[in-house]
Protein backbone atom coordinates (compact mmCIF):
# COMPACT_ATOMS: atom_id res chain seq x y z
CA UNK A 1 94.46 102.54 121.33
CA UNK A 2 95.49 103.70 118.16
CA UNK A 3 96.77 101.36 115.36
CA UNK A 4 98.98 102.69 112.54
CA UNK A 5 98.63 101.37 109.04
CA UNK A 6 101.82 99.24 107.92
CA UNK A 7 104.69 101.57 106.22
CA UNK A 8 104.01 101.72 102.93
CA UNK A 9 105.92 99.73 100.45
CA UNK A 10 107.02 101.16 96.93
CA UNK A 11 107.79 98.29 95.33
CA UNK A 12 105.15 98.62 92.72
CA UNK A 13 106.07 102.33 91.66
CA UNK A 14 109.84 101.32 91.12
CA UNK A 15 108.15 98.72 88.96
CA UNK A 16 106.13 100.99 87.14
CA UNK A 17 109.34 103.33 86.69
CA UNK A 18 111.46 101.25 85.57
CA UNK A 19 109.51 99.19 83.12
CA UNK A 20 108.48 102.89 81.43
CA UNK A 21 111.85 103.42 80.81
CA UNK A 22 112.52 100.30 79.46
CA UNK A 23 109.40 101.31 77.04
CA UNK A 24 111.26 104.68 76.28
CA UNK A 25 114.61 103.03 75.59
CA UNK A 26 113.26 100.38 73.54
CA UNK A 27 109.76 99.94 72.23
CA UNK A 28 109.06 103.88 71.65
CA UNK A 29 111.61 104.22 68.65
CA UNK A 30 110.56 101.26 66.78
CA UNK A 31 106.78 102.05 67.48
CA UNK A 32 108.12 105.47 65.43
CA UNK A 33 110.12 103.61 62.98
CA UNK A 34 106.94 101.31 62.32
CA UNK A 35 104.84 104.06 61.74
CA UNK A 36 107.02 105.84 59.07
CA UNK A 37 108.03 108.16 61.56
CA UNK A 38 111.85 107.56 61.70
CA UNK A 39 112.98 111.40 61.27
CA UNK A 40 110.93 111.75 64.96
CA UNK A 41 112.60 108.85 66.30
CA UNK A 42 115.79 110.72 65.07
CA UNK A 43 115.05 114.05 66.51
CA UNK A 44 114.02 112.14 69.58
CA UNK A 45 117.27 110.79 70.51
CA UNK A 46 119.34 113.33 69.65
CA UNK A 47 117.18 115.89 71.70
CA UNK A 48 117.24 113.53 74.74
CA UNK A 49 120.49 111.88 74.53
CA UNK A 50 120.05 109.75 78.18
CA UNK A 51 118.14 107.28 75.24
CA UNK A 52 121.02 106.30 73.50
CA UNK A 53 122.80 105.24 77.50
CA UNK A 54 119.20 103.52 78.29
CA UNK A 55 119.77 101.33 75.13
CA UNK A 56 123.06 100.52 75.27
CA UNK A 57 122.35 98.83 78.79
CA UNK A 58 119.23 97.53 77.77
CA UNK A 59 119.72 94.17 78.65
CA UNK A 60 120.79 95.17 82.90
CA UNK A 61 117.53 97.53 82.45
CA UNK A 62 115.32 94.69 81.56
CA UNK A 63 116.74 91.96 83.82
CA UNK A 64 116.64 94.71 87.06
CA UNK A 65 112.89 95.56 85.73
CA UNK A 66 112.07 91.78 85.78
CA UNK A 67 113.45 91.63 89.52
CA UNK A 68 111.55 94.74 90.63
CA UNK A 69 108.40 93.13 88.87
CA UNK A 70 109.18 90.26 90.63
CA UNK A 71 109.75 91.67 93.91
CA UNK A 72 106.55 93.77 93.45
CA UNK A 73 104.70 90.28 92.60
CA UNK A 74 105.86 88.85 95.35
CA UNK A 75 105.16 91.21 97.69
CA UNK A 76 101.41 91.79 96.30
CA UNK A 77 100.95 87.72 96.20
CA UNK A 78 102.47 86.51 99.12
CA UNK A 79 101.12 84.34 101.18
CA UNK A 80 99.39 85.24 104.67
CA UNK A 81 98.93 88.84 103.22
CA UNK A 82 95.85 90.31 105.34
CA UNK A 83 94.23 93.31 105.95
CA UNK A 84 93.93 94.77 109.99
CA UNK A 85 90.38 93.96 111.44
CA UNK A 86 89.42 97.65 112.30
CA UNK A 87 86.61 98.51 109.47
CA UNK A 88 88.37 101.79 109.10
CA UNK A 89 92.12 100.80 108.31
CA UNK A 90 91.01 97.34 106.68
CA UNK A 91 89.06 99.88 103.93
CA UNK A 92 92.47 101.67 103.50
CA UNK A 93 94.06 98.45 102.90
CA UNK A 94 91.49 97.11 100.15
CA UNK A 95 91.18 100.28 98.38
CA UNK A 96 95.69 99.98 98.32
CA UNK A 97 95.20 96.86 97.50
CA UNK A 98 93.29 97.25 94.36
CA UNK A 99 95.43 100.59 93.59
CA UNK A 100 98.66 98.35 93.98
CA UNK A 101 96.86 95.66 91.89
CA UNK A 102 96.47 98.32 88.69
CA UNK A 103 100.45 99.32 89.31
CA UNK A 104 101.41 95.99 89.02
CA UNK A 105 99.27 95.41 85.82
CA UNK A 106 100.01 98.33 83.82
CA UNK A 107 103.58 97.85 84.60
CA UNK A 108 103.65 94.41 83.91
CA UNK A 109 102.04 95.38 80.38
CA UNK A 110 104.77 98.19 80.01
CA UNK A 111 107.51 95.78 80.30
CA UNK A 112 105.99 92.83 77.85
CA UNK A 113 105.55 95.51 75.41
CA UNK A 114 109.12 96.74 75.43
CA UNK A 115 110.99 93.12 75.99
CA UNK A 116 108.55 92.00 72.75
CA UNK A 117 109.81 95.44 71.39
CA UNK A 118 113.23 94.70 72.26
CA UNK A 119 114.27 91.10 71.94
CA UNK A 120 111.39 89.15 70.25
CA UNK A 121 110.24 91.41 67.26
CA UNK A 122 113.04 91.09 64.72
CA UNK A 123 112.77 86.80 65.58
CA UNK A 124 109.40 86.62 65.07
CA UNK A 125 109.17 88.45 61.41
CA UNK A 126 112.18 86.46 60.52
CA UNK A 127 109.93 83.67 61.22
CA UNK A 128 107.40 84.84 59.70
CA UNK A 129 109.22 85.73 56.92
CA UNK A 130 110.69 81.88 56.94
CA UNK A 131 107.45 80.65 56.99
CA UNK A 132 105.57 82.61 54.04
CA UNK A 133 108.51 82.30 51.92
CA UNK A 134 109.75 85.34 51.06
């Protein structure tokens, strides 16, 4: 008797996908900016103008991110997650395991970059700012 490996799910590359666009949208121009490079950051959006629409939603990008991070989480995590007992298929299932384990982190990474990018940079040099006393 033949048993098929479960359907696979693609949580974790709609996680990775949409927390790189979030990094596009958000954290690549003021990387570019940072760097002195603002003329590039200029070129870049008018020569891909789909970056201005990603950053005017920017805040439904990041919270639908965070749920497909979540989801991904979840469904990675969960309990009574196991692996079939055939040698064959439960080798399959580690070596997914481990593949879905390095989606989950790079995305997760992707996204902390570009909310920190997005949403925390500008309060934490104002803080900064409070606190050396310039």
């Amino acid at each position: 008797m033949t048993v098929l490996p479960p359907p696979a799910r693609p949580w974790g590359w709609f996680a990775l996908f949409a927390s790189t666009t979030t990094l596009l949208c958000c954290a690549l121009p003021i990387l570019l900016v940072f760097l002195g490079l603002g003329a590039v950051s200029a070129t870049l959006f008018a020569s891909l103008p789909f970056l201005v629409t990603l950053s005017h939603y920017k805040l439904y990008l990041f919270i639908g991110s965070g749920v497909l991070l979540a989801a991904a989480s979840w469904a990675r995590f969960r309990p009574g997650r196991q692996c079939p007992a055939d040698p064959e298929l439960a080798a399959r299932c580690a070596a997914a395991d481990r593949w879905n384990l390095r989606v989950l982190i790079v995305s997760a990474a992707i996204w902390t970059i570009g909310f920190t990018a997005a949403y925390l940079s500008l309060p934490m040099f104002d803080l900064y700012k409070s606190l050396v006393g310039q």
